[in-house]
C-alpha atoms as a PDB file:
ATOM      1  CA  UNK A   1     -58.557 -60.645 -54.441  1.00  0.00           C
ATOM      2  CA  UNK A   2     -60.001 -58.130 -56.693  1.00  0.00           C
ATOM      3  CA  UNK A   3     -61.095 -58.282 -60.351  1.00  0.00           C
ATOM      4  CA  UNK A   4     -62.784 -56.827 -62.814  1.00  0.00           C
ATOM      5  CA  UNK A   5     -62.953 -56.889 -66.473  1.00  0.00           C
ATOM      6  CA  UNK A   6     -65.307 -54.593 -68.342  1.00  0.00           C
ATOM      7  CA  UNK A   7     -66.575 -55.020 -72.304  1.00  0.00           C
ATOM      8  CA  UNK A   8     -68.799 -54.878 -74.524  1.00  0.00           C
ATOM      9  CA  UNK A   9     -67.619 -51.222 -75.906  1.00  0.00           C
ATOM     10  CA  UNK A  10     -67.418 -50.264 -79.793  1.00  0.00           C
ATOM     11  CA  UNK A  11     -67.832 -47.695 -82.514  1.00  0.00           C
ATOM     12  CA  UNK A  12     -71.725 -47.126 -82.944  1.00  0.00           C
ATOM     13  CA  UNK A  13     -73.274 -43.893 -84.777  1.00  0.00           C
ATOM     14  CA  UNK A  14     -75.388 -41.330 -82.891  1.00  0.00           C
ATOM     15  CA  UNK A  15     -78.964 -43.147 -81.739  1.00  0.00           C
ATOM     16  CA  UNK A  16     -77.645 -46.562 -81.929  1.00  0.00           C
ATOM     17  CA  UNK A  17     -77.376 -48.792 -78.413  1.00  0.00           C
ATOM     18  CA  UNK A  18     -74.690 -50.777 -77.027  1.00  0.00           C
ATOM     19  CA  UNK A  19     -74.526 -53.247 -74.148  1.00  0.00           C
ATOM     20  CA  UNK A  20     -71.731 -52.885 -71.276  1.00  0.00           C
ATOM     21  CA  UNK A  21     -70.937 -55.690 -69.139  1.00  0.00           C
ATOM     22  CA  UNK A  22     -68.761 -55.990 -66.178  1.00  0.00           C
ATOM     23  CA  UNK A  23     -67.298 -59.413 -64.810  1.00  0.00           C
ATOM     24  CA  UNK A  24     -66.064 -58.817 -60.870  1.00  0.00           C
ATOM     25  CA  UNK A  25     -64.821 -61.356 -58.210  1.00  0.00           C
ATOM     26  CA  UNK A  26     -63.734 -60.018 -54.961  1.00  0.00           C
ATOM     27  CA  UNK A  27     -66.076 -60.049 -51.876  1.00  0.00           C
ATOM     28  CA  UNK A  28     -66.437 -56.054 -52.115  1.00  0.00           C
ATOM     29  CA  UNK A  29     -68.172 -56.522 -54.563  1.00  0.00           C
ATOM     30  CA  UNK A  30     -70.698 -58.751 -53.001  1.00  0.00           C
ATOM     31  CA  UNK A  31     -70.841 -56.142 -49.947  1.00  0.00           C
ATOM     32  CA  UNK A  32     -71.281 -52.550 -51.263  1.00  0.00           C
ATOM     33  CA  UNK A  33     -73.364 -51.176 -54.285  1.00  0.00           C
ATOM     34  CA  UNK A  34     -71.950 -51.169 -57.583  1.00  0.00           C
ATOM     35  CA  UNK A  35     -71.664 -48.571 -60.189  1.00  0.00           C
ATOM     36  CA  UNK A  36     -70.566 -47.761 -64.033  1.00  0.00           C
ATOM     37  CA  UNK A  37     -68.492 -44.776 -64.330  1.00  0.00           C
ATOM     38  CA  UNK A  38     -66.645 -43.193 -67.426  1.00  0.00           C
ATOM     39  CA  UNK A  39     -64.315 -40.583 -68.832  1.00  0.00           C
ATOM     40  CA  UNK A  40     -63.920 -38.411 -71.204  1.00  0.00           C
ATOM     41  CA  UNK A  41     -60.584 -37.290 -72.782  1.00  0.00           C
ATOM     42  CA  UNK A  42     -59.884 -34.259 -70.747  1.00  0.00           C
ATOM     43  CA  UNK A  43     -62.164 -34.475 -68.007  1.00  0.00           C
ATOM     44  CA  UNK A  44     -62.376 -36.321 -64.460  1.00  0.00           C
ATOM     45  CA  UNK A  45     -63.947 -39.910 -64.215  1.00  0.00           C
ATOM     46  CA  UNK A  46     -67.705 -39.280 -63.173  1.00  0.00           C
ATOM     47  CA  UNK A  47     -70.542 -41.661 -62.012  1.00  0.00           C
ATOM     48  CA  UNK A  48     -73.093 -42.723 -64.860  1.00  0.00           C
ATOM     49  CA  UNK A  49     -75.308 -44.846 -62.962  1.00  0.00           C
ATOM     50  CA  UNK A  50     -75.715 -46.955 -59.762  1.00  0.00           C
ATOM     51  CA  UNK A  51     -77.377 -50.444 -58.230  1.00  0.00           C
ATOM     52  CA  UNK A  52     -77.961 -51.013 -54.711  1.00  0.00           C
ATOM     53  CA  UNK A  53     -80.185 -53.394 -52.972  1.00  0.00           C
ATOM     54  CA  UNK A  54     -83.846 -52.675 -51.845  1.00  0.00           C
ATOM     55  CA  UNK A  55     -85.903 -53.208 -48.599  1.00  0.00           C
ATOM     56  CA  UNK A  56     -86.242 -56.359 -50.530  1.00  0.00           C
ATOM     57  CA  UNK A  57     -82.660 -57.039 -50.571  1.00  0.00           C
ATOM     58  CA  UNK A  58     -83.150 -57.710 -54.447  1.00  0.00           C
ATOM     59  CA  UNK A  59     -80.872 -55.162 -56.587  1.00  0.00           C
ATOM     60  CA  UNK A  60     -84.043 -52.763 -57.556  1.00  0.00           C
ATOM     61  CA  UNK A  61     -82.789 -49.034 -56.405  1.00  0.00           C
ATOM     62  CA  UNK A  62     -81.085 -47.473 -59.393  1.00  0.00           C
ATOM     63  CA  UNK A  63     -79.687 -44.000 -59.739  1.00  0.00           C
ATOM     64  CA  UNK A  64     -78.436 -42.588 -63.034  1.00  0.00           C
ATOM     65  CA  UNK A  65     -76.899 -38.804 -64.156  1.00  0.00           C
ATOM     66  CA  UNK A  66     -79.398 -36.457 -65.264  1.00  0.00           C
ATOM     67  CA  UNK A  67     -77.651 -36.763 -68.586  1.00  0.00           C
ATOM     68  CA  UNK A  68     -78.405 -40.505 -69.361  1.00  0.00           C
ATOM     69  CA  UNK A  69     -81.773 -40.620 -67.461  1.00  0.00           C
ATOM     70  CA  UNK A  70     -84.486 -42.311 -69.657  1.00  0.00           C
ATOM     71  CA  UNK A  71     -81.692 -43.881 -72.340  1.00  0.00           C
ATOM     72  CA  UNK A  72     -79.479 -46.183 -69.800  1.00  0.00           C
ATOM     73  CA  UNK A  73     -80.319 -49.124 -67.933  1.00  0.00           C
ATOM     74  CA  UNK A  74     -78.052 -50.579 -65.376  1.00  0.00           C
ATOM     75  CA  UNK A  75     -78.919 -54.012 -63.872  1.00  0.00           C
ATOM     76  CA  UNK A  76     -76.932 -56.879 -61.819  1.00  0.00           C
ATOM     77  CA  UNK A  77     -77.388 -60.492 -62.254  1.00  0.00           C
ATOM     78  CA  UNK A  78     -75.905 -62.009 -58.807  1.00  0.00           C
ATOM     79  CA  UNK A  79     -75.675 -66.049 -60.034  1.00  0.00           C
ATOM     80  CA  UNK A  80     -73.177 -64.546 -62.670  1.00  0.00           C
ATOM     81  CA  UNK A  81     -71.388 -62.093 -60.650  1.00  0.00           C
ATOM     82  CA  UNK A  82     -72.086 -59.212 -63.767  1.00  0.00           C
ATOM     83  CA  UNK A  83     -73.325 -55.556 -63.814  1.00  0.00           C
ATOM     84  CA  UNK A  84     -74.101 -54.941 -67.342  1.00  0.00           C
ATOM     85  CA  UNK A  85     -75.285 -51.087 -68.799  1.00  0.00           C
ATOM     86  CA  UNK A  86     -77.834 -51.013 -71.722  1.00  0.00           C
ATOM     87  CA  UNK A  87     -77.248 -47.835 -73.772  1.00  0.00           C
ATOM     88  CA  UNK A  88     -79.565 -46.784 -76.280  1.00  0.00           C
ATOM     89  CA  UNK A  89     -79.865 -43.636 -77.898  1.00  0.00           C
ATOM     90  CA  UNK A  90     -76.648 -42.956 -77.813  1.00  0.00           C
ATOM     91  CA  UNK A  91     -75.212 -39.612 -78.095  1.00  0.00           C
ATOM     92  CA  UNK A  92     -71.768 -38.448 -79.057  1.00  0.00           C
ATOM     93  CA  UNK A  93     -71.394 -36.471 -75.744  1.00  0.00           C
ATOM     94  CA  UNK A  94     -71.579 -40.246 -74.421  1.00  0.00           C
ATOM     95  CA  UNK A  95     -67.989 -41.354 -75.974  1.00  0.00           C
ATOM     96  CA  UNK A  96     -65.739 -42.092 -72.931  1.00  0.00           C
ATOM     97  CA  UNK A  97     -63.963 -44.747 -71.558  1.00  0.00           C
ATOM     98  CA  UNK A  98     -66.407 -46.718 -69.407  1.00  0.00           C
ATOM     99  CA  UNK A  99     -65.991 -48.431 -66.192  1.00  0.00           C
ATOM    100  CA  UNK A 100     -67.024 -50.177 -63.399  1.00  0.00           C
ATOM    101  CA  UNK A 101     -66.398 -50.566 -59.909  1.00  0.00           C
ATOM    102  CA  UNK A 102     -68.590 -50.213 -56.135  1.00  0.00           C
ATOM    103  CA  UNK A 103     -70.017 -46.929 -55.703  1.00  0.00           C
ATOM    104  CA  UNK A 104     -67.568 -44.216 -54.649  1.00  0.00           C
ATOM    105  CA  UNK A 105     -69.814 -42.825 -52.554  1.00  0.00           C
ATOM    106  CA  UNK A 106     -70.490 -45.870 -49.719  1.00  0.00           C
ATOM    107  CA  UNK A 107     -66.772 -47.572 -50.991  1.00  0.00           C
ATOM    108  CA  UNK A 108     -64.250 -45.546 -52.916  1.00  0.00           C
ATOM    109  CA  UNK A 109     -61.980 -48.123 -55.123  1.00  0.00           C
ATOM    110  CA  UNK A 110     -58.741 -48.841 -54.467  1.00  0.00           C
ATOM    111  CA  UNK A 111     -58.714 -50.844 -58.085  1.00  0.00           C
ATOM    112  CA  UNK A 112     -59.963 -50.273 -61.498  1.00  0.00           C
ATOM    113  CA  UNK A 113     -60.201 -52.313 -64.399  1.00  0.00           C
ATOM    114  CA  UNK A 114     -58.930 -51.377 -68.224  1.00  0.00           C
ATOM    115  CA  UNK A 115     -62.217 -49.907 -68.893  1.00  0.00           C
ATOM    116  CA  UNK A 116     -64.395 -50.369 -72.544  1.00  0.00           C
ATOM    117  CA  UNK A 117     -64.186 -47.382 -74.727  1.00  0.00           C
ATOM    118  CA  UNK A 118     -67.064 -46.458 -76.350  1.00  0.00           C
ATOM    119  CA  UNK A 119     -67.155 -44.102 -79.449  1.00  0.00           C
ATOM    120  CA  UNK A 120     -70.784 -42.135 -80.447  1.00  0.00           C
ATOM    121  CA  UNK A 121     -69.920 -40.629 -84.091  1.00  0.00           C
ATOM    122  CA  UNK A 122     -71.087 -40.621 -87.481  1.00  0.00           C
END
């Protein structure tokens, strides 16, 4: 059985930071890399950043768009079955509805949680 509940979204002006966290169960989750993804009213869900295992088979290769390179962190703590997203210098071209789920491109989901929204204005 699949679950996941995302949080950790609010109202926070432009340059502030905010800290996403996804709670999963399901043994997909466990198998396949896993990834935050959001939308925007008006425009298709895209992929914001990723977490895969290494050679190491510790959760150390991270991808992230070009957009939120440098001011997003994505990192998975496996004893608590979370993927959380540090945001900081937020922008309000970041406001979206954020979620997460495996990556789309090794697993496409079949199930998505209610999302966080976040909101970047002044």
């Amino acid at each position: 059985q699949v679950h996941l509940v995302e949080s950790g979204g609010g109202l926070v002006q432009p340059g502030g930071s905010l800290r996403l966290s996804c709670t999963f169960s399901g043994s997909i989750f466990s198998i396949y890399p896993m990834a935050w993804y959001r939308q925007a009213p008006g425009k298709p869900r895209e992929l914001v950043a990723s977490i895969r295992r290494g050679e190491f088979r510790d959760y150390r290769v991270r991808e992230y768009l070009d957009s939120v390179k440098g001011r997003f962190t994505v990192s998975r703590d496996l004893g608590k079955n979370t993927v959380d997203l540090q945001m900081n210098s937020l922008k309000p071209e970041d406001t979206a509805v954020y979620y997460c789920n495996t990556d789309d491109r090794i697993y496409v989901p079949t199930y998505w949680g209610q999302g966080t929204q976040v909101t970047v204005s002044s």
